[in-house]
C-alpha atoms as a PDB file:
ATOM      1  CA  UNK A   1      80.409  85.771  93.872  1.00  0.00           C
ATOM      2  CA  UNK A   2      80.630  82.779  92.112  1.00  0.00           C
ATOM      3  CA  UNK A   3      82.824  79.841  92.915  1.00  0.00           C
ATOM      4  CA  UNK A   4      85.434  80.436  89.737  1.00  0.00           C
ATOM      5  CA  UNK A   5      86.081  84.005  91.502  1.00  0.00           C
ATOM      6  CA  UNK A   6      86.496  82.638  94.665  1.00  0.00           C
ATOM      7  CA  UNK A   7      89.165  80.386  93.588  1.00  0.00           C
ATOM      8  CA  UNK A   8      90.464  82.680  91.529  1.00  0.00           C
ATOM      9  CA  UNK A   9      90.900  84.952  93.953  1.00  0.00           C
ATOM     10  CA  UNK A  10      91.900  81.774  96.563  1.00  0.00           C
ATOM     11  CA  UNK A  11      95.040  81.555  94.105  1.00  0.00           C
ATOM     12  CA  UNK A  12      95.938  84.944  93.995  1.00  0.00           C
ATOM     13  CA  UNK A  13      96.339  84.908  97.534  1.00  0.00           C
ATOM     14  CA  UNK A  14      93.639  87.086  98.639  1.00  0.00           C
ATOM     15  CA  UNK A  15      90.806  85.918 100.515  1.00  0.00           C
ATOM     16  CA  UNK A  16      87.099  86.215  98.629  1.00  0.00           C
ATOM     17  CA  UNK A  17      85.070  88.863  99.966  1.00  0.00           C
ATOM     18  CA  UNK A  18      81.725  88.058 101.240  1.00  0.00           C
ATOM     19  CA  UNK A  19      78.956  89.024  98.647  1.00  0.00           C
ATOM     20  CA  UNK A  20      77.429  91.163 100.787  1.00  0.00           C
ATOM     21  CA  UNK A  21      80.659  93.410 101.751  1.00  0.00           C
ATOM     22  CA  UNK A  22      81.834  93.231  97.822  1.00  0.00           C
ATOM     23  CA  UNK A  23      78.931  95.758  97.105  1.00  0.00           C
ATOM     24  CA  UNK A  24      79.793  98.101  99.727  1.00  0.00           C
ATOM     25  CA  UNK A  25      83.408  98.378  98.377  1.00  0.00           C
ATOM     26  CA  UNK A  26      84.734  96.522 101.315  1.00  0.00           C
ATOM     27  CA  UNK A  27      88.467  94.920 101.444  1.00  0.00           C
ATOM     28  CA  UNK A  28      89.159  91.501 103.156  1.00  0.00           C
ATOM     29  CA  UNK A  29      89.729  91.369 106.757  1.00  0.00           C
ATOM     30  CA  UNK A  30      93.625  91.481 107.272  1.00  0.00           C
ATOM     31  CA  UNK A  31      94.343  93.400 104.051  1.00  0.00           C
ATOM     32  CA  UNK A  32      95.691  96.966 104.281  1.00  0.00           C
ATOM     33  CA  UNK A  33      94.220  99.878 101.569  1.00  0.00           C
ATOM     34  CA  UNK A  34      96.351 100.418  98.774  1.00  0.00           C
ATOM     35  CA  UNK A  35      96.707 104.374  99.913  1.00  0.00           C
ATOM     36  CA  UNK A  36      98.090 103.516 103.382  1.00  0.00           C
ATOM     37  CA  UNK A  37     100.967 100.783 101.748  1.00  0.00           C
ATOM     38  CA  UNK A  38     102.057 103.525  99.722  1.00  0.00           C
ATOM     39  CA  UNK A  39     102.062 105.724 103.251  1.00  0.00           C
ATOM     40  CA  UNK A  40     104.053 103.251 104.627  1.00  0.00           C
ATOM     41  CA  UNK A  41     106.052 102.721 101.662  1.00  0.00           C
ATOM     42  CA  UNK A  42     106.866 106.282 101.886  1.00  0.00           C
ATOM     43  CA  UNK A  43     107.841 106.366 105.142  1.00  0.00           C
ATOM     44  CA  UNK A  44     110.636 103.693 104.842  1.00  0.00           C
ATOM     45  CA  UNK A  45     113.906 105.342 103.779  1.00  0.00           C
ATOM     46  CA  UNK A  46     115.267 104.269 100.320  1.00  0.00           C
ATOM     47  CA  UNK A  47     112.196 101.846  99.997  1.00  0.00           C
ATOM     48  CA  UNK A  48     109.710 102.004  96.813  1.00  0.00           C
ATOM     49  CA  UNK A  49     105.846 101.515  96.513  1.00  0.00           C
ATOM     50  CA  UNK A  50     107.029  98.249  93.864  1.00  0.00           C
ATOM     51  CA  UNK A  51     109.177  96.753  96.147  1.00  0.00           C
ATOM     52  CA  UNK A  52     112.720  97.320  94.046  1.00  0.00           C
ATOM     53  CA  UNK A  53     115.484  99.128  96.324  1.00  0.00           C
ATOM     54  CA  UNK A  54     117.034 101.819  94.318  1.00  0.00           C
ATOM     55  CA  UNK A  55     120.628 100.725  93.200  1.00  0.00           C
ATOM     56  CA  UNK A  56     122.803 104.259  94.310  1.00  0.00           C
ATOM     57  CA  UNK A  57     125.035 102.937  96.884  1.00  0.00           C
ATOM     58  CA  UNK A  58     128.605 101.665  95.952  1.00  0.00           C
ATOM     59  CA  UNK A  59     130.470  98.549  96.965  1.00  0.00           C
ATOM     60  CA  UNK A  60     132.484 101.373  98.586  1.00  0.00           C
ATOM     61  CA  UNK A  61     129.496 102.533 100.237  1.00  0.00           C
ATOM     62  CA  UNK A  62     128.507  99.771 101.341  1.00  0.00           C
ATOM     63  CA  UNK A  63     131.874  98.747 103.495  1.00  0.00           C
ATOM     64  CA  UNK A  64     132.072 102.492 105.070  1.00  0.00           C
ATOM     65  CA  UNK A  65     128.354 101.390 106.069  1.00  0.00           C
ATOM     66  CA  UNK A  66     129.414  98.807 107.595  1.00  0.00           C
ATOM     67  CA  UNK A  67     132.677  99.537 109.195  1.00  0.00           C
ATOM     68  CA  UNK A  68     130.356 103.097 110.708  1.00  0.00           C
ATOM     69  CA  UNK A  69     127.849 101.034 111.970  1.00  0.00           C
ATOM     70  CA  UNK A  70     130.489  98.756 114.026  1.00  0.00           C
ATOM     71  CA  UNK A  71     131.734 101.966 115.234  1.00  0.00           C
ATOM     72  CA  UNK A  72     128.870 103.073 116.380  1.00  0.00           C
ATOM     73  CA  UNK A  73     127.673 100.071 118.482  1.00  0.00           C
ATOM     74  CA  UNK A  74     131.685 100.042 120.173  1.00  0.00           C
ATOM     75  CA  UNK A  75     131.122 103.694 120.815  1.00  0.00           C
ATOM     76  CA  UNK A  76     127.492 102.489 122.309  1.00  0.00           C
ATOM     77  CA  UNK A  77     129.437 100.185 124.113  1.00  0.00           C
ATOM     78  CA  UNK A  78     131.775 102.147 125.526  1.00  0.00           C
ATOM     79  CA  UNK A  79     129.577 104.557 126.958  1.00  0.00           C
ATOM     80  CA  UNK A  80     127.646 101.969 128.734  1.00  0.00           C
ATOM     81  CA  UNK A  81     130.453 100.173 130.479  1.00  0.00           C
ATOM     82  CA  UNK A  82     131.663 103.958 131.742  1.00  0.00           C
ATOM     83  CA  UNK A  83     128.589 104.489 132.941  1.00  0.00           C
ATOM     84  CA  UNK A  84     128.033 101.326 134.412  1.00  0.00           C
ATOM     85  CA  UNK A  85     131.489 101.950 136.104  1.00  0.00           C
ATOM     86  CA  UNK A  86     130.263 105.571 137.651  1.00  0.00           C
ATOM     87  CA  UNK A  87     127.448 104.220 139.328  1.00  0.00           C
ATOM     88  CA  UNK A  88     125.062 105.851 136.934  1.00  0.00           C
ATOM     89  CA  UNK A  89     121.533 104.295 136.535  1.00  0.00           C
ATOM     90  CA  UNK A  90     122.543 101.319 133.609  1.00  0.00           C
ATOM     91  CA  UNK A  91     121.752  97.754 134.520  1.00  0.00           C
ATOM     92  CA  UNK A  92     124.404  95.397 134.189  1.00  0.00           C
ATOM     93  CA  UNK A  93     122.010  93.558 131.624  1.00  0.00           C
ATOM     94  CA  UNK A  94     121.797  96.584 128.890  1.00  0.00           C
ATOM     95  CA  UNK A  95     125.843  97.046 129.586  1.00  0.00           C
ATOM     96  CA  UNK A  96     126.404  93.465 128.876  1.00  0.00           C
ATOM     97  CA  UNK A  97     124.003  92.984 125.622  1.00  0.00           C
ATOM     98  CA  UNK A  98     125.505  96.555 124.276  1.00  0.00           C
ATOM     99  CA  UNK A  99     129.118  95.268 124.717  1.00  0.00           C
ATOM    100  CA  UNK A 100     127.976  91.760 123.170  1.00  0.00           C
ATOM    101  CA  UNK A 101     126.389  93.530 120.024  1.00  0.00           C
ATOM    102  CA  UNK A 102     129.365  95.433 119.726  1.00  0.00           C
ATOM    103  CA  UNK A 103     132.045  92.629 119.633  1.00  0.00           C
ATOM    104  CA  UNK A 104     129.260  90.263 117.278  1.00  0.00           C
ATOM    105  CA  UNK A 105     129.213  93.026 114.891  1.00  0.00           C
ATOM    106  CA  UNK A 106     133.099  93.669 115.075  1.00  0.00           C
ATOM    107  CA  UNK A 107     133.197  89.479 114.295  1.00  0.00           C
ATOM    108  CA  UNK A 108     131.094  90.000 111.647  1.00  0.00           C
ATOM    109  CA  UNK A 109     133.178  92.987 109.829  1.00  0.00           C
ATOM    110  CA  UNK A 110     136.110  91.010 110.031  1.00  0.00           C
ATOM    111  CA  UNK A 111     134.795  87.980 108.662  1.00  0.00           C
ATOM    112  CA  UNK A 112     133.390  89.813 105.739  1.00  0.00           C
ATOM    113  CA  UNK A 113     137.045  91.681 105.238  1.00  0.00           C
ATOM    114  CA  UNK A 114     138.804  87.858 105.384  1.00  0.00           C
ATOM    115  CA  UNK A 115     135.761  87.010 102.649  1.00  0.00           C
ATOM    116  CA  UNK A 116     136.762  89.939 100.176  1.00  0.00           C
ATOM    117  CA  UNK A 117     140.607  89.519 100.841  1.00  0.00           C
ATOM    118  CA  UNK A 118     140.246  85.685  99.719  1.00  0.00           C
ATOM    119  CA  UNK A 119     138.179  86.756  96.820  1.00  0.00           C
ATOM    120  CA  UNK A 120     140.444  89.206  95.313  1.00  0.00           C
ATOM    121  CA  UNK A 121     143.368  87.159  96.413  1.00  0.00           C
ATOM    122  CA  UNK A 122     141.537  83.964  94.350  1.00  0.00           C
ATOM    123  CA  UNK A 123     141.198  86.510  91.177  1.00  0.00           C
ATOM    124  CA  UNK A 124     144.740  87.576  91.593  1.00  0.00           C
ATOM    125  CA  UNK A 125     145.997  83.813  91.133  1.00  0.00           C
ATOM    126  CA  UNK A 126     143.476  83.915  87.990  1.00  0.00           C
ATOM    127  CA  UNK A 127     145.201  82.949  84.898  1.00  0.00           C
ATOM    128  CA  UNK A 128     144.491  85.153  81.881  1.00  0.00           C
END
């Protein structure tokens, strides 16, 4: 390998392969085969071997996402401070971070509700 292919190759962000190796069809240490990003690709849900998510939720979606996924972690939370309260075997610690999570998330869904009411209450007062 000559040096222009080595910076070439230094600019594309992927480290030169040693002369030697190059022959035997080797890849850089730290880069992963083509086939096995596209098995991991594959194994993500919704994900794509270029790297674009596909577009087929809704705004609507989107918020019923959201507002499930709070309910969720409260439900999460709920059972963990009953069964803290039974005596069953949950430490105080994982009934105190699942109760935490729960109210952070419920913040956050409520913030983002305050966030679309201003918008649409900003193009309401629009002028057309």
């Amino acid at each position: 390998m000559n040096a222009i292919a080595s910076i070439r190759q230094l600019w594309s962000g992927t480290p030169p392969i040693p002369a030697g190796l190059a022959d035997q069809g080797a890849t850089p240490a730290g880069s992963i085969p083509t086939a096995e990003l596209r098995e991991l690709n594959a194994a993500l849900p919704g994900a794509s071997v270029s790297g674009v998510q596909p577009s087929e939720t809704s705004f609507a979606g989107l918020l019923g996402q959201l507002v499930e996924g709070v309910n969720a972690k409260q439900g999460i939370a709920n059972q963990a401070l009953q069964d803290l309260q039974s005596g069953q075997t949950v430490s105080l610690h994982q009934a105190m971070i699942a109760a935490e999570e729960a109210n952070v998330s419920f913040q956050l869904m409520v913030e983002v509700r305050n966030r679309l009411l201003e918008s649409y209450q900003e193009l309401m007062r629009l002028q057309v």
